[in-house]
C-alpha atoms as a PDB file:
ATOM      1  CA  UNK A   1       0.000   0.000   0.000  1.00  0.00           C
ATOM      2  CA  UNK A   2       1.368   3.696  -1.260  1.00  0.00           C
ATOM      3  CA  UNK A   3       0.208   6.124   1.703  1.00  0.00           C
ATOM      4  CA  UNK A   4       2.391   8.815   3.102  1.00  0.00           C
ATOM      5  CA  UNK A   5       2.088  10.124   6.916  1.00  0.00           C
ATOM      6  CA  UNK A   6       1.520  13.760   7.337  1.00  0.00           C
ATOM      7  CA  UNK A   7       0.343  16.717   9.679  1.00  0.00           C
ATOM      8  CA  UNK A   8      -3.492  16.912   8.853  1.00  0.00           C
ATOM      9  CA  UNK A   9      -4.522  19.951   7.008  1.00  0.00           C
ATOM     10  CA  UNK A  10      -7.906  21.564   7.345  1.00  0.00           C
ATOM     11  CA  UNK A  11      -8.956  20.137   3.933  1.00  0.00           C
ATOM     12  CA  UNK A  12      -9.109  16.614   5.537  1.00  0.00           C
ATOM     13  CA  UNK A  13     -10.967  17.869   8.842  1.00  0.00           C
ATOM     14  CA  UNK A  14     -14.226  16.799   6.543  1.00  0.00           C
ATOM     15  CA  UNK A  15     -13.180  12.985   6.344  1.00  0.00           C
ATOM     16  CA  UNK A  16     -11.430  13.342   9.514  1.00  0.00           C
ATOM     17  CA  UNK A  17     -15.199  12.999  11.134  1.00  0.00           C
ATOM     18  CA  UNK A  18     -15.529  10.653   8.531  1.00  0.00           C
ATOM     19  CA  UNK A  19     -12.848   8.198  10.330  1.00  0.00           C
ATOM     20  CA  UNK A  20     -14.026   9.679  13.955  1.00  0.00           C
ATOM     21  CA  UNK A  21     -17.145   8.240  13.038  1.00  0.00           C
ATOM     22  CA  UNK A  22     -15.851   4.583  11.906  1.00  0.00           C
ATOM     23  CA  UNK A  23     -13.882   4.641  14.997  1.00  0.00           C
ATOM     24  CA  UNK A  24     -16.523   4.980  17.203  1.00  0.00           C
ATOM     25  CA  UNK A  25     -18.206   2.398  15.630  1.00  0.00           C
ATOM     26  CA  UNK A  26     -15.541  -0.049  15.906  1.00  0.00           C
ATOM     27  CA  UNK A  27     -14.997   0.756  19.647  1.00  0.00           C
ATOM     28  CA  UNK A  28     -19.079   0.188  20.222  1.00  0.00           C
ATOM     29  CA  UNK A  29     -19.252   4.363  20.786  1.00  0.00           C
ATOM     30  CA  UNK A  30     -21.923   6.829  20.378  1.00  0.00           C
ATOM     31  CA  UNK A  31     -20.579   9.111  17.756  1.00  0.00           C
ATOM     32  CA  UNK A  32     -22.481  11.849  16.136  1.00  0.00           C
ATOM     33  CA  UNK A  33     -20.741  13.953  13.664  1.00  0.00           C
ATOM     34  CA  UNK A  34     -22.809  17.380  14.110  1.00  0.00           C
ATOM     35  CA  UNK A  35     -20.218  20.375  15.397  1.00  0.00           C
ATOM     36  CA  UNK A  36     -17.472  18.419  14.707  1.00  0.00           C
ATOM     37  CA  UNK A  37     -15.795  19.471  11.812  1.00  0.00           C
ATOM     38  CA  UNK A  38     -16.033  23.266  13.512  1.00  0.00           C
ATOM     39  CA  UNK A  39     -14.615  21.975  17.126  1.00  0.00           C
ATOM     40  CA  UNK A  40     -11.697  19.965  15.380  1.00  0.00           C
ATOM     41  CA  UNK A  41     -10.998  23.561  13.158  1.00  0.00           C
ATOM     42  CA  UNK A  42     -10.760  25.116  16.099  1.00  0.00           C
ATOM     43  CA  UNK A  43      -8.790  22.566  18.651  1.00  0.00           C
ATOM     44  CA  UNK A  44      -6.089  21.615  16.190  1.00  0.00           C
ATOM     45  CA  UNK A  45      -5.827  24.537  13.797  1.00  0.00           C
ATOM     46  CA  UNK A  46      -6.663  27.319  16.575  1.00  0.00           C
ATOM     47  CA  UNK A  47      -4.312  30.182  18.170  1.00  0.00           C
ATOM     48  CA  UNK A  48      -3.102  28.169  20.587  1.00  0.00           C
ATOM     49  CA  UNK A  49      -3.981  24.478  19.556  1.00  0.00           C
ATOM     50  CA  UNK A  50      -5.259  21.549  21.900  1.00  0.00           C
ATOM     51  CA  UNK A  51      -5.383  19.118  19.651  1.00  0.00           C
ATOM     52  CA  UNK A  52      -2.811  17.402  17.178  1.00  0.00           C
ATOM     53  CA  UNK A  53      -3.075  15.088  14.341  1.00  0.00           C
ATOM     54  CA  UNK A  54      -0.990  13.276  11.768  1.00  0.00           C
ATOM     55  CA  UNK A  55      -2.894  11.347   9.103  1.00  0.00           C
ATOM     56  CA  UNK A  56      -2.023   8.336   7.096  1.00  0.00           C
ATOM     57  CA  UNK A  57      -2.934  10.100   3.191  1.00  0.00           C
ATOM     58  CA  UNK A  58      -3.115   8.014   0.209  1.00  0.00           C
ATOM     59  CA  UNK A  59      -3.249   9.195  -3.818  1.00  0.00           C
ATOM     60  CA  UNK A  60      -7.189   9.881  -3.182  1.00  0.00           C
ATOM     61  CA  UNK A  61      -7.814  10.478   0.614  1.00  0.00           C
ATOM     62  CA  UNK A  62      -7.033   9.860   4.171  1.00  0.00           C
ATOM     63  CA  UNK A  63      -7.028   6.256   5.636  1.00  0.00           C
ATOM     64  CA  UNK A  64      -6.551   6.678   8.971  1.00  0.00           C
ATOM     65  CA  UNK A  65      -5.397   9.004  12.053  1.00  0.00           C
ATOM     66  CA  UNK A  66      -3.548   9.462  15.409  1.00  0.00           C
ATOM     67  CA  UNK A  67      -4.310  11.991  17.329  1.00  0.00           C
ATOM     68  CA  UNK A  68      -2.568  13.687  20.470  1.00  0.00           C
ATOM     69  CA  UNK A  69      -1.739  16.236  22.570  1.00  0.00           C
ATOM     70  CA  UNK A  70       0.464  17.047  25.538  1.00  0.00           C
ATOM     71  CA  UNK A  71      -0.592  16.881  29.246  1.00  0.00           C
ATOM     72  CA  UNK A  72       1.115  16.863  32.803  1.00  0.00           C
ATOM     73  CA  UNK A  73       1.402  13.565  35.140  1.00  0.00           C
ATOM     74  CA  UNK A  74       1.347  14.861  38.748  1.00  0.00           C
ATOM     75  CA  UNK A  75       3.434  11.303  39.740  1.00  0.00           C
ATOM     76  CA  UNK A  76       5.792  11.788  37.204  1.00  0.00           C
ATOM     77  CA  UNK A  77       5.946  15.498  37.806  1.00  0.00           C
ATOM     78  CA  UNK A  78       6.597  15.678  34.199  1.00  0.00           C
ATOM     79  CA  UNK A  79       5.006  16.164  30.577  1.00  0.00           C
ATOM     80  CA  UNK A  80       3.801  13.045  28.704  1.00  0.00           C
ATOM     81  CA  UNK A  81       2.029  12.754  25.206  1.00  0.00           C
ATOM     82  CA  UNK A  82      -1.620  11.336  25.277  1.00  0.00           C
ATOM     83  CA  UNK A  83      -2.230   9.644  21.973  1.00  0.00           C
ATOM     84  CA  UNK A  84      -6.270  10.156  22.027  1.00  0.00           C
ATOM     85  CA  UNK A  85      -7.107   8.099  19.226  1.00  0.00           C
ATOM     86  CA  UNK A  86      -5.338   5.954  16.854  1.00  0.00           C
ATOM     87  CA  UNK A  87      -7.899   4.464  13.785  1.00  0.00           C
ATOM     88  CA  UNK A  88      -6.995   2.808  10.625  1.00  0.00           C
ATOM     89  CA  UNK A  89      -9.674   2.209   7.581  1.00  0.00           C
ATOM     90  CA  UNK A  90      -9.760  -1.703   7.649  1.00  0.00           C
ATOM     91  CA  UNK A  91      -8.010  -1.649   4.157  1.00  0.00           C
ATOM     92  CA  UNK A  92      -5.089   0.148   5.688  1.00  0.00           C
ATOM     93  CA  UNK A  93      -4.221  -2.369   8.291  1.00  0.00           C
ATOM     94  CA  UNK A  94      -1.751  -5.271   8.524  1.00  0.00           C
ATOM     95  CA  UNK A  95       0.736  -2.900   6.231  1.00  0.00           C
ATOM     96  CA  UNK A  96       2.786  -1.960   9.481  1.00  0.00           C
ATOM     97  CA  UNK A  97       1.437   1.622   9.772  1.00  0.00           C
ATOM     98  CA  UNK A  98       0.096   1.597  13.315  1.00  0.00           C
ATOM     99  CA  UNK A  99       3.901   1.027  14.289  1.00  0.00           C
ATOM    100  CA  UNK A 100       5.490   3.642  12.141  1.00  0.00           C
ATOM    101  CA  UNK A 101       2.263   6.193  13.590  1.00  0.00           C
ATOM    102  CA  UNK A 102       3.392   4.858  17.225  1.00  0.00           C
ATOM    103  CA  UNK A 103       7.349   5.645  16.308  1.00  0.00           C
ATOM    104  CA  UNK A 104       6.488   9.437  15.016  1.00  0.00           C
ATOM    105  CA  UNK A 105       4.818   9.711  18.273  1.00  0.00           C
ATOM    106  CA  UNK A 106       7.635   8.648  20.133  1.00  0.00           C
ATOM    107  CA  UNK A 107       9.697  10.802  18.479  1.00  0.00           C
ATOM    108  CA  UNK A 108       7.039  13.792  18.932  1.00  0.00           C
ATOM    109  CA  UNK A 109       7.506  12.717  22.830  1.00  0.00           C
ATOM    110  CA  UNK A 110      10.669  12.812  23.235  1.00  0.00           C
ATOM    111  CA  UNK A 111      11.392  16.485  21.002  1.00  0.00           C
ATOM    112  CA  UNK A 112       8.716  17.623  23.392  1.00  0.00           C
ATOM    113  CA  UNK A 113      10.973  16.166  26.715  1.00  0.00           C
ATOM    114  CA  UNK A 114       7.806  13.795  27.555  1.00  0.00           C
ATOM    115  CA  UNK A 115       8.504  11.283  30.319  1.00  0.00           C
ATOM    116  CA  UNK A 116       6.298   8.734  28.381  1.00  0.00           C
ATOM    117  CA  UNK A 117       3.255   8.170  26.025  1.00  0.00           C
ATOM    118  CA  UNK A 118       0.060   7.340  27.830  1.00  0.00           C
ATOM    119  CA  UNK A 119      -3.434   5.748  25.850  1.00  0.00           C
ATOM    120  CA  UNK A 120      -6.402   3.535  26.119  1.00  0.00           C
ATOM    121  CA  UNK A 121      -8.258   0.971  24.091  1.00  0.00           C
ATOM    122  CA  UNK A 122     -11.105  -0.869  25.051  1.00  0.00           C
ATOM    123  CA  UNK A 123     -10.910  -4.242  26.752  1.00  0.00           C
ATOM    124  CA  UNK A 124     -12.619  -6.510  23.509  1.00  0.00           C
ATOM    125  CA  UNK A 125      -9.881  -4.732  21.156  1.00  0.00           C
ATOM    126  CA  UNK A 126      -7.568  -7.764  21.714  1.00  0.00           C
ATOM    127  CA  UNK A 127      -6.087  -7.022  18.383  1.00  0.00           C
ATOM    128  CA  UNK A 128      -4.591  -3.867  19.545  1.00  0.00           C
ATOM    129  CA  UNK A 129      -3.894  -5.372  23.037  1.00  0.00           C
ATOM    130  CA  UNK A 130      -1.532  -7.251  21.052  1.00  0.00           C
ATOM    131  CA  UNK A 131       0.297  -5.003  18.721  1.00  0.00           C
ATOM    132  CA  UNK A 132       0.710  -2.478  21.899  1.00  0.00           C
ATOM    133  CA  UNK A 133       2.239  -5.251  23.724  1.00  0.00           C
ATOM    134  CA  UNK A 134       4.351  -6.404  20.668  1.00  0.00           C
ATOM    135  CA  UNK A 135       6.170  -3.107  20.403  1.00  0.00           C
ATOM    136  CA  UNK A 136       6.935  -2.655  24.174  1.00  0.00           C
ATOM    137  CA  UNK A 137       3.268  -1.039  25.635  1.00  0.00           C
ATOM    138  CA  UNK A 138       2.713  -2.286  29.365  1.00  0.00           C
ATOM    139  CA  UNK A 139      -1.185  -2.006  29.803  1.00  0.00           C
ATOM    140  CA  UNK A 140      -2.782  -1.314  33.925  1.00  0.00           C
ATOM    141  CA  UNK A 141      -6.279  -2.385  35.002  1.00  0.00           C
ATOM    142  CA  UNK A 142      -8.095   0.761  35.559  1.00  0.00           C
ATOM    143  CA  UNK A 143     -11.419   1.701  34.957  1.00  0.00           C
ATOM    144  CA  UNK A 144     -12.562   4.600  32.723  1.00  0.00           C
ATOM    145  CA  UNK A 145     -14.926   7.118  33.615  1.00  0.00           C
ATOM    146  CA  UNK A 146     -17.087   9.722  32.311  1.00  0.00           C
ATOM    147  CA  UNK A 147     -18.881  12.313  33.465  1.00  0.00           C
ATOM    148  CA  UNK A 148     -20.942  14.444  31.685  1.00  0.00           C
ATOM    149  CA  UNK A 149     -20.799  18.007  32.711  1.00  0.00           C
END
């Protein structure tokens, strides 16, 4: 597969939803696309952005994203990267990419002096269970929450 890996632009915001969309569906999410496209403008292409995303980009479109941004960890008294969401269009997987996505992270990470990269996945997605524990990943048994405010 011919794809490239690239910062997203605000021309692929529209399929971004797109892929937020299939990626809700494969976690078993509610997902509705209305506001998106204008709250993802804003949080990754904003003043002073709060959201950052590279995309996997093919000849004809986008086939998957990672998303991120930076927070603080008040144990490690240090900066990590939170990798919010990591989704690949099923014809895009098995071709390596997740890794290569995880490694640019990494890099991102450590050019950004982050003490480590922090994520979830849901419990059923043994598949990326896995490939997180293949490249090094150590999971921990918590429970997430949500509150709506």
């Amino acid at each position: 597969m011919e794809y490239s890996i690239r910062n997203c632009e605000i021309a692929d915001v529209p399929k971004l939803v797109v892929l937020c969309q299939k990626h809700a569906e494969f976690e078993r999410a509610d997902y509705s696309p209305e506001g998106k496209e204008e709250g993802l403008r804003k949080a990754l292409f904003g003043e002073q952005p709060k959201l950052y995303c590279l995309v996997v980009a093919t000849k004809e479109t986008i086939v998957g994203y990672v998303s991120y941004n930076f927070t603080y960890s008040t144990w490690s008294a240090a900066d990590f990267l939170y990798m919010d969401c990591l989704f690949l269009e099923e014809s895009a997987r098995n071709f390596g990419i997740g890794e290569v996505l995880i490694n640019k992270l990494k890099e991102i990470g450590k050019n950004n002096n982050c003490v480590n990269m922090q994520w979830r996945t849901p419990q059923f997605n043994e598949r990326a269970i896995k490939f997180y524990q293949r490249i090094g990943a150590k999971g921990k048994d918590k429970v997430c929450f949500f509150l709506d405010l």
